[in-house]
C-alpha atoms as a PDB file:
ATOM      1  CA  UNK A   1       3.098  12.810 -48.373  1.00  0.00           C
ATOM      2  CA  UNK A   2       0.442  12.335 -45.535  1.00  0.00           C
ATOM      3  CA  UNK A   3      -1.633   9.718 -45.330  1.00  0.00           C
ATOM      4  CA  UNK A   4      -4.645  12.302 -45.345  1.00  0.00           C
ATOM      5  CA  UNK A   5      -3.795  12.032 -48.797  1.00  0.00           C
ATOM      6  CA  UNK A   6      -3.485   8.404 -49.859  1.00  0.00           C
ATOM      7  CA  UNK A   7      -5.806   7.853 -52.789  1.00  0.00           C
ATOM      8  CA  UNK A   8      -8.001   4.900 -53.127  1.00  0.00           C
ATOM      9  CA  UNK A   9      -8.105   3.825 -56.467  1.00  0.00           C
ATOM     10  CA  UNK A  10     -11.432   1.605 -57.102  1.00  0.00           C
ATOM     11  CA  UNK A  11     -10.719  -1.849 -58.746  1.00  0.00           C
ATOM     12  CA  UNK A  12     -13.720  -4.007 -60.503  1.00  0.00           C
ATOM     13  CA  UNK A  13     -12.423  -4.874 -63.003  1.00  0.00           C
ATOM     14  CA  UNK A  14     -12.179  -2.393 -65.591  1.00  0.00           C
ATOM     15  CA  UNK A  15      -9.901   0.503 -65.415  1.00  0.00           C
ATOM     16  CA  UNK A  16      -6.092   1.074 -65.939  1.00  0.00           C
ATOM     17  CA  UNK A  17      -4.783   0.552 -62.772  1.00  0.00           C
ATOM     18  CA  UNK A  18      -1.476  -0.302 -63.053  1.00  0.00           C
ATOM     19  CA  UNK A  19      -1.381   3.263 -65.402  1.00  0.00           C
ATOM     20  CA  UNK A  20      -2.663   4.791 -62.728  1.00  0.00           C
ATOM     21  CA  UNK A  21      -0.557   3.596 -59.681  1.00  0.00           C
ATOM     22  CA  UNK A  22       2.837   4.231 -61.963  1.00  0.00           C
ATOM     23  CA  UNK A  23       1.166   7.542 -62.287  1.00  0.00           C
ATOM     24  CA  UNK A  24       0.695   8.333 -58.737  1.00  0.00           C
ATOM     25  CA  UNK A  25       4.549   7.173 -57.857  1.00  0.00           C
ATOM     26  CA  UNK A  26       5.746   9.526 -60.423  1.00  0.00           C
ATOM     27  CA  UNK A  27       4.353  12.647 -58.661  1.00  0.00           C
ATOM     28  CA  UNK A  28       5.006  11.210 -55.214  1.00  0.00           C
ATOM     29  CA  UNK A  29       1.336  10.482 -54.038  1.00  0.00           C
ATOM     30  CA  UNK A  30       0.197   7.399 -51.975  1.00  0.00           C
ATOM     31  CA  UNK A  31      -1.992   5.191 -53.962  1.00  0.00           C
ATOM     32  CA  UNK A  32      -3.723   1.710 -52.484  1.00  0.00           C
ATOM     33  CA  UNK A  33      -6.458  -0.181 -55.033  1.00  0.00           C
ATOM     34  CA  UNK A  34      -9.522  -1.604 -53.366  1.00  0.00           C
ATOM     35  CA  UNK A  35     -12.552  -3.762 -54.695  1.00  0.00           C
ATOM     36  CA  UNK A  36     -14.704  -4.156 -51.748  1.00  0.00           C
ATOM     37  CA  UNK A  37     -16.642  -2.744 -49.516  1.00  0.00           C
ATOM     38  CA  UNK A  38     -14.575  -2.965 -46.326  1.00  0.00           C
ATOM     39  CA  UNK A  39     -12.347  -1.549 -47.998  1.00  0.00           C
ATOM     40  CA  UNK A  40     -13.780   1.027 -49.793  1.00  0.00           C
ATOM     41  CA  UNK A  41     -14.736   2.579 -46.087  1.00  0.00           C
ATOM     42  CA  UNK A  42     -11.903   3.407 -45.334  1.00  0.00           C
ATOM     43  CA  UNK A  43     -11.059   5.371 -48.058  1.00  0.00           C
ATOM     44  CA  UNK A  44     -10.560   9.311 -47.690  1.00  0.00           C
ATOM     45  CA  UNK A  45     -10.303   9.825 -51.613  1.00  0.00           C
ATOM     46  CA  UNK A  46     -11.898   8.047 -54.008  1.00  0.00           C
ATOM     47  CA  UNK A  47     -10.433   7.598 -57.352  1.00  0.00           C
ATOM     48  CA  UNK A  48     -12.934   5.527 -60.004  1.00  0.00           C
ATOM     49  CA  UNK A  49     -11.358   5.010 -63.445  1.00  0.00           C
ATOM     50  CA  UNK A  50     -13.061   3.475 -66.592  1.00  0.00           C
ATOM     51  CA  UNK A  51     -12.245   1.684 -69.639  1.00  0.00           C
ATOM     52  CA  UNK A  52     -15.053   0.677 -71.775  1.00  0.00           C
ATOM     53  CA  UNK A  53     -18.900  -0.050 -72.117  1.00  0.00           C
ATOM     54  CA  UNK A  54     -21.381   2.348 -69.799  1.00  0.00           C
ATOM     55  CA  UNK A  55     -23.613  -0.922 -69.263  1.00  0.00           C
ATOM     56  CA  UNK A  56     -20.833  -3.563 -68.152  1.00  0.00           C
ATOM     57  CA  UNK A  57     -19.365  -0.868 -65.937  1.00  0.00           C
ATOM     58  CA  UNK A  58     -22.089  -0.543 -64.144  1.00  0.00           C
ATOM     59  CA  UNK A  59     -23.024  -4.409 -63.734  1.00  0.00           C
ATOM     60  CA  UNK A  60     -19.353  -4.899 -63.122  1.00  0.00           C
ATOM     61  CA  UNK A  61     -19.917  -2.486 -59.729  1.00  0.00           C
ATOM     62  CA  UNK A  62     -22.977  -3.881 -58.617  1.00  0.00           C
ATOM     63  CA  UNK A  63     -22.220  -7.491 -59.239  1.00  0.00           C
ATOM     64  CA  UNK A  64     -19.475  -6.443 -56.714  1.00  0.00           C
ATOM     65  CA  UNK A  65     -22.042  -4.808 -54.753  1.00  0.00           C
ATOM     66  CA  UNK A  66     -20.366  -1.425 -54.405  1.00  0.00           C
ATOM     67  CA  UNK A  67     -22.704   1.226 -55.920  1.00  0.00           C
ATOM     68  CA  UNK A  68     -24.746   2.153 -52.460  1.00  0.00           C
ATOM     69  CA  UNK A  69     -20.774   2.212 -50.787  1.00  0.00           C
ATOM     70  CA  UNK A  70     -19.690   4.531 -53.583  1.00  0.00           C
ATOM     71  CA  UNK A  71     -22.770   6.684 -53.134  1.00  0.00           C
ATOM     72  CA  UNK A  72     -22.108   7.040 -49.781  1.00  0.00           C
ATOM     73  CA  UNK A  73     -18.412   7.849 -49.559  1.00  0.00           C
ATOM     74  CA  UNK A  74     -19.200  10.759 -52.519  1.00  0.00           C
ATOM     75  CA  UNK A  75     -22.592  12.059 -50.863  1.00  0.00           C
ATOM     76  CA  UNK A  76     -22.575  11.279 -47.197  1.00  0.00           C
ATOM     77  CA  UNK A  77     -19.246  11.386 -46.523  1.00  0.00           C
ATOM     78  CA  UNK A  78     -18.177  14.057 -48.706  1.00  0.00           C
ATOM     79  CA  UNK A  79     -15.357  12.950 -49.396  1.00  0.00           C
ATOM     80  CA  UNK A  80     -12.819  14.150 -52.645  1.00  0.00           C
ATOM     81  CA  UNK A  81     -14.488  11.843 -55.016  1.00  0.00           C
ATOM     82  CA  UNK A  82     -13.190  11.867 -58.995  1.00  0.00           C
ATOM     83  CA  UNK A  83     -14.403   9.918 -62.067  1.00  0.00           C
ATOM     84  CA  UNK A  84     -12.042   9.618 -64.593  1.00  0.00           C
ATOM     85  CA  UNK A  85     -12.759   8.482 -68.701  1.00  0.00           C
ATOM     86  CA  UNK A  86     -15.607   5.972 -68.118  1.00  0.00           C
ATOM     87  CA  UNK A  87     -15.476   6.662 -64.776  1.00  0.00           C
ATOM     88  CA  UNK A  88     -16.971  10.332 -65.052  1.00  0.00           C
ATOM     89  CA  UNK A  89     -19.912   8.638 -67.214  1.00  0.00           C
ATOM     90  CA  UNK A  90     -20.379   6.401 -64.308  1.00  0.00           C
ATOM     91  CA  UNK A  91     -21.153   9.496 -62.155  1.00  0.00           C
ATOM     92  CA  UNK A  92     -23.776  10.379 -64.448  1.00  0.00           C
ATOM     93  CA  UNK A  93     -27.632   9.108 -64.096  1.00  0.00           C
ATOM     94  CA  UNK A  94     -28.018   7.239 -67.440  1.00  0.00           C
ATOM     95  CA  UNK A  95     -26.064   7.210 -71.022  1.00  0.00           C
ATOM     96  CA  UNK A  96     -27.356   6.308 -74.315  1.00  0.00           C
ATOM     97  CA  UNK A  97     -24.488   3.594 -74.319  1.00  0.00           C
ATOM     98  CA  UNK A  98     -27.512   1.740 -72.508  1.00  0.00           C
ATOM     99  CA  UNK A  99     -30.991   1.618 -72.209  1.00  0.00           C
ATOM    100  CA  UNK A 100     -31.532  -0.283 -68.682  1.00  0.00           C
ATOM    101  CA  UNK A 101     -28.447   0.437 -67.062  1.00  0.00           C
ATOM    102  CA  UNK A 102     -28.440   3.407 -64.197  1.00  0.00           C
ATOM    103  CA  UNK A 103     -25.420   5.322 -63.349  1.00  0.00           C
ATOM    104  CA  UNK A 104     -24.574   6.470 -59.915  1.00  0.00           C
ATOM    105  CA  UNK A 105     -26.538   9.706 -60.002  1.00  0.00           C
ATOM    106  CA  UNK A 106     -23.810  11.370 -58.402  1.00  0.00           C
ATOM    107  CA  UNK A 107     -23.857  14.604 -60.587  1.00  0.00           C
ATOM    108  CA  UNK A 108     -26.646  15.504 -62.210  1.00  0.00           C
ATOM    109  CA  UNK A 109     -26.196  14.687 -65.990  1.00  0.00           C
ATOM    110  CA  UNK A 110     -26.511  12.410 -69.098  1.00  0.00           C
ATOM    111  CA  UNK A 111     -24.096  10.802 -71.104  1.00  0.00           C
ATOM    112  CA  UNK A 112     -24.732  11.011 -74.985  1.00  0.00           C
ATOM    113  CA  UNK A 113     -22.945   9.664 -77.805  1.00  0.00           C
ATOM    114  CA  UNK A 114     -21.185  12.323 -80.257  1.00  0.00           C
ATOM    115  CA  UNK A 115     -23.714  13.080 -83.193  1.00  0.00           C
ATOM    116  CA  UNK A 116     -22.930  11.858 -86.222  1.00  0.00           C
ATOM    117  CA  UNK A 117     -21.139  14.321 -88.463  1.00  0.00           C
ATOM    118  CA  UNK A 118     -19.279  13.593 -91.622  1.00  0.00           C
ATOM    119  CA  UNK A 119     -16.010  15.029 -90.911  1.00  0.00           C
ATOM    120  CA  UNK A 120     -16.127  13.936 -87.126  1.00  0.00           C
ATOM    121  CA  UNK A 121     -14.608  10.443 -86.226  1.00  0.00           C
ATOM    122  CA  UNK A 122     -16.148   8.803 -83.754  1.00  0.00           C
ATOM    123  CA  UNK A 123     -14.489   7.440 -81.156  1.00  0.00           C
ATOM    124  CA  UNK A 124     -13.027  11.011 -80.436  1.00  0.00           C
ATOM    125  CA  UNK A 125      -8.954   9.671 -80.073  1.00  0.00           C
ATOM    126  CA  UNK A 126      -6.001  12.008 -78.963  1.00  0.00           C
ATOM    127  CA  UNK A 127      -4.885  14.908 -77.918  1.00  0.00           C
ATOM    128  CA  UNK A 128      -6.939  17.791 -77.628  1.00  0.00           C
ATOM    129  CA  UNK A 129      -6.815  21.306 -75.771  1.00  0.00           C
ATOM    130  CA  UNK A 130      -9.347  22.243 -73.431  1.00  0.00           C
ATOM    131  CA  UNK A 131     -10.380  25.363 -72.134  1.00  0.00           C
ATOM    132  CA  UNK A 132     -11.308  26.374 -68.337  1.00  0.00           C
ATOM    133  CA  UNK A 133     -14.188  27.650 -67.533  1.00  0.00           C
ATOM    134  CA  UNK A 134     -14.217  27.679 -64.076  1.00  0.00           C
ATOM    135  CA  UNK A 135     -11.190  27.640 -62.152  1.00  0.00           C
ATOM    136  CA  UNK A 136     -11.310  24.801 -59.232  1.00  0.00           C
ATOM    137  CA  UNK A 137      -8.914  23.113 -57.072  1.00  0.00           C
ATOM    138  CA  UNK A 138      -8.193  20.748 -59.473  1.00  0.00           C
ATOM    139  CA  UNK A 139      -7.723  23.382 -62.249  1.00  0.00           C
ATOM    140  CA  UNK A 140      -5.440  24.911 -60.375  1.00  0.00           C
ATOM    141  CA  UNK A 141      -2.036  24.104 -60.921  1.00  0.00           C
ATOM    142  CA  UNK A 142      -2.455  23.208 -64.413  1.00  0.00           C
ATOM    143  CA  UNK A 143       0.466  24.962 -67.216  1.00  0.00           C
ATOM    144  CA  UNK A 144      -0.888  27.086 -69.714  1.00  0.00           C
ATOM    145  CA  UNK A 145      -3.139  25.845 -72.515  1.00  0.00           C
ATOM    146  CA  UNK A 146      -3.647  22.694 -71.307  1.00  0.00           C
ATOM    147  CA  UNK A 147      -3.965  19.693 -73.293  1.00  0.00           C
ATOM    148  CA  UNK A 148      -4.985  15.691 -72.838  1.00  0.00           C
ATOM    149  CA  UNK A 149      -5.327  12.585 -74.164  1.00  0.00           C
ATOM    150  CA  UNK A 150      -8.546  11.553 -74.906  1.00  0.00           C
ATOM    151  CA  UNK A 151     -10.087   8.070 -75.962  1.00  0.00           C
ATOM    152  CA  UNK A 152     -13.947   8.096 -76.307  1.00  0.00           C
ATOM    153  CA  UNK A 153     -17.522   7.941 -78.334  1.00  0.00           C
ATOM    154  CA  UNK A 154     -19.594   9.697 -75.620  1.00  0.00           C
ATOM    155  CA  UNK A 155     -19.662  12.449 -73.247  1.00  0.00           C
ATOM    156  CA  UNK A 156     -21.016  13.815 -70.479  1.00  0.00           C
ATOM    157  CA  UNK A 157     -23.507  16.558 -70.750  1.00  0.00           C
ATOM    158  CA  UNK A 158     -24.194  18.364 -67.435  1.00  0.00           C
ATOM    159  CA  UNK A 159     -27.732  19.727 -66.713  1.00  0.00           C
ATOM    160  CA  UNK A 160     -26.092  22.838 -64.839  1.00  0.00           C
ATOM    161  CA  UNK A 161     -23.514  24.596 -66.677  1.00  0.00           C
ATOM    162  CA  UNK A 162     -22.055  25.643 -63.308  1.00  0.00           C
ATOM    163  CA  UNK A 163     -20.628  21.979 -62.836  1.00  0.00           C
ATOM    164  CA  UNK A 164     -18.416  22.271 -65.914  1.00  0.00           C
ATOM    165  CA  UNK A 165     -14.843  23.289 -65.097  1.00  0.00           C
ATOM    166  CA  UNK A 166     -13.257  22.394 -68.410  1.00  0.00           C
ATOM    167  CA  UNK A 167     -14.595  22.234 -71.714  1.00  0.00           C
ATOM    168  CA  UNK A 168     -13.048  20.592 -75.242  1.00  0.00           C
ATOM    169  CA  UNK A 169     -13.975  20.995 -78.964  1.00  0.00           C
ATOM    170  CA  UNK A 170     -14.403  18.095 -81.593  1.00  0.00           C
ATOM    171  CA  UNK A 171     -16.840  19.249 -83.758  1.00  0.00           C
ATOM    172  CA  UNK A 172     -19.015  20.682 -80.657  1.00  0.00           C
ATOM    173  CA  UNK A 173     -17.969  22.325 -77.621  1.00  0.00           C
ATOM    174  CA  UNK A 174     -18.293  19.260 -74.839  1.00  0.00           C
ATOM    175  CA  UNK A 175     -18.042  18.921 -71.144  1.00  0.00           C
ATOM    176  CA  UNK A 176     -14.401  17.761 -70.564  1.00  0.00           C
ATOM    177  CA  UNK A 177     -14.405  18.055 -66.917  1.00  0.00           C
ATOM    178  CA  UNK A 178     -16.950  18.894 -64.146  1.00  0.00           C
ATOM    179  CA  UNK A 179     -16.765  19.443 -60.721  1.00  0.00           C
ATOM    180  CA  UNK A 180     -20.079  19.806 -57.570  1.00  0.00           C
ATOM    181  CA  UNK A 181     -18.847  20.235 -54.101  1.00  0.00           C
ATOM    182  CA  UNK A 182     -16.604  16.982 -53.424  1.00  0.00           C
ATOM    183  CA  UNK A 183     -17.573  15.732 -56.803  1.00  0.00           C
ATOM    184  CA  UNK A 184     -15.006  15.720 -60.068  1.00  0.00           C
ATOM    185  CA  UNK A 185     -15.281  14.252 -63.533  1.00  0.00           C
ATOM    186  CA  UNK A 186     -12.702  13.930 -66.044  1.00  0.00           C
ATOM    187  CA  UNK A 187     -13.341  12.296 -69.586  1.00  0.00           C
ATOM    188  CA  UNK A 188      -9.776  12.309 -70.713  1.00  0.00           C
ATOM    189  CA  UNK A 189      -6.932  10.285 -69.750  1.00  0.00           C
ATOM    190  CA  UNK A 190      -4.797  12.439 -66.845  1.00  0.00           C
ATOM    191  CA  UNK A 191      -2.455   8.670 -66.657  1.00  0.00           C
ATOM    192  CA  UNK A 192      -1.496   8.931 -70.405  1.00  0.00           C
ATOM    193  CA  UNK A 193      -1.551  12.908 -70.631  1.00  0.00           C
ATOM    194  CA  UNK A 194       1.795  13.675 -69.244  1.00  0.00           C
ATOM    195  CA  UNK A 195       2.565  17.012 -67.039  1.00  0.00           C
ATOM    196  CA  UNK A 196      -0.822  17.922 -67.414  1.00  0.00           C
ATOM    197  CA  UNK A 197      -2.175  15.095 -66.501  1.00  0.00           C
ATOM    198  CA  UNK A 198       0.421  14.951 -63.487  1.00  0.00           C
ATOM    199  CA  UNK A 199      -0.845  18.276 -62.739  1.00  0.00           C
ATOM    200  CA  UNK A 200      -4.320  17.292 -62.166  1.00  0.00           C
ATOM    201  CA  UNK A 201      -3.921  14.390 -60.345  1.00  0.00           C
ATOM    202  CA  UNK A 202      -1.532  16.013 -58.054  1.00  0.00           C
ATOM    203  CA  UNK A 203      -4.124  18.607 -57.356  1.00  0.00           C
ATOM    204  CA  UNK A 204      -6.547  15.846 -56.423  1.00  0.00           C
ATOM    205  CA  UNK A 205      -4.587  14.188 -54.183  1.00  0.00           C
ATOM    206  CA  UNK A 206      -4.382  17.986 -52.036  1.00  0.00           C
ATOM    207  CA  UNK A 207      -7.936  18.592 -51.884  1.00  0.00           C
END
């Protein structure tokens, strides 16, 4: 594997990295973690997991001063640049999660919590199928009727139906994954969601 495709997996703090490297070694791609800036810039794909509250997240990345870095690696550089779980909220402007806290803006969307709904638990846990929409690079390479592990109480909802690539039902259809130029989102778990998930990444690390 070239190093044109080493994947730079962003570390503040609150993401499952060591998931993710394991992950990565399984399907033979080059993985490094970085947490700073200097680092950051030298990254030619940007991975940004997520594990937990919208609000922290965000503080988390600009206590560590990395949210103009970010920005600029996903809209100046252009580089392959994927949110994963909390991670694809991140890429969002704002989610109901939080009232003051404001997301990188790097798609244009809002994340909202699933309504409440008698017969739906919330958080959504588990394996579900999802359905493509739109056929990307990252889409791919994935098998037939493709299914991941998911572990979440909101979603993203994209203003531009044209960004969503994959979508899932739990009560509602909702945007599973999205996808705008150099820009991907993926609210599920590819690290805990087997050969699909190994498909997906593995498609990411070849854009």
């Amino acid at each position: 594997m070239s190093s044109s495709n080493l994947v730079t997996i962003i570390d503040y703090g609150m993401g499952n990295i060591g998931s993710l490297i394991n992950m990565f070694k399984r399907i033979g791609v080059l993985s490094e973690v970085a947490s700073d800036v200097r680092s950051i810039k030298k990254a030619k794909k940007v991975l940004l997991p997520g594990v937990g509250a919208f609000g922290p997240a965000m503080d988390r990345i600009d206590e560590l001063d990395l949210r103009e870095i970010l920005r600029e690696k996903a809209l100046s550089e252009k580089v392959p640049f994927m949110g994963i779980c909390l991670g694809m909220q991140l890429l969002t402007r704002s989610s109901e999660e939080s009232d003051s806290a404001r997301g990188l803006d790097l798609i244009p969307a809002e994340t909202v919590r699933f309504p409440r709904q008698k017969e739906l638990r919330v958080p959504h846990m588990g394996w579900n199928e999802v359905s493509i929409v739109k056929p990307t690079a990252l889409t791919n390479d994935l098998p037939p009727e493709p299914r991941f592990y998911f572990v979440h109480s909101y979603f993203v909802r994209a203003d531009d139906a044209d960004d969503v690539i994959l979508r899932c039902r739990y009560g509602d259809d909702f945007d599973a994954a999205v996808n705008r130029g150099n820009i991907f989102g993926a609210q599920f778990h590819p690290e805990k969601s087997h050969k699909f998930g190994m498909a997906l990444l593995r498609s990411f690390a070849e854009i």
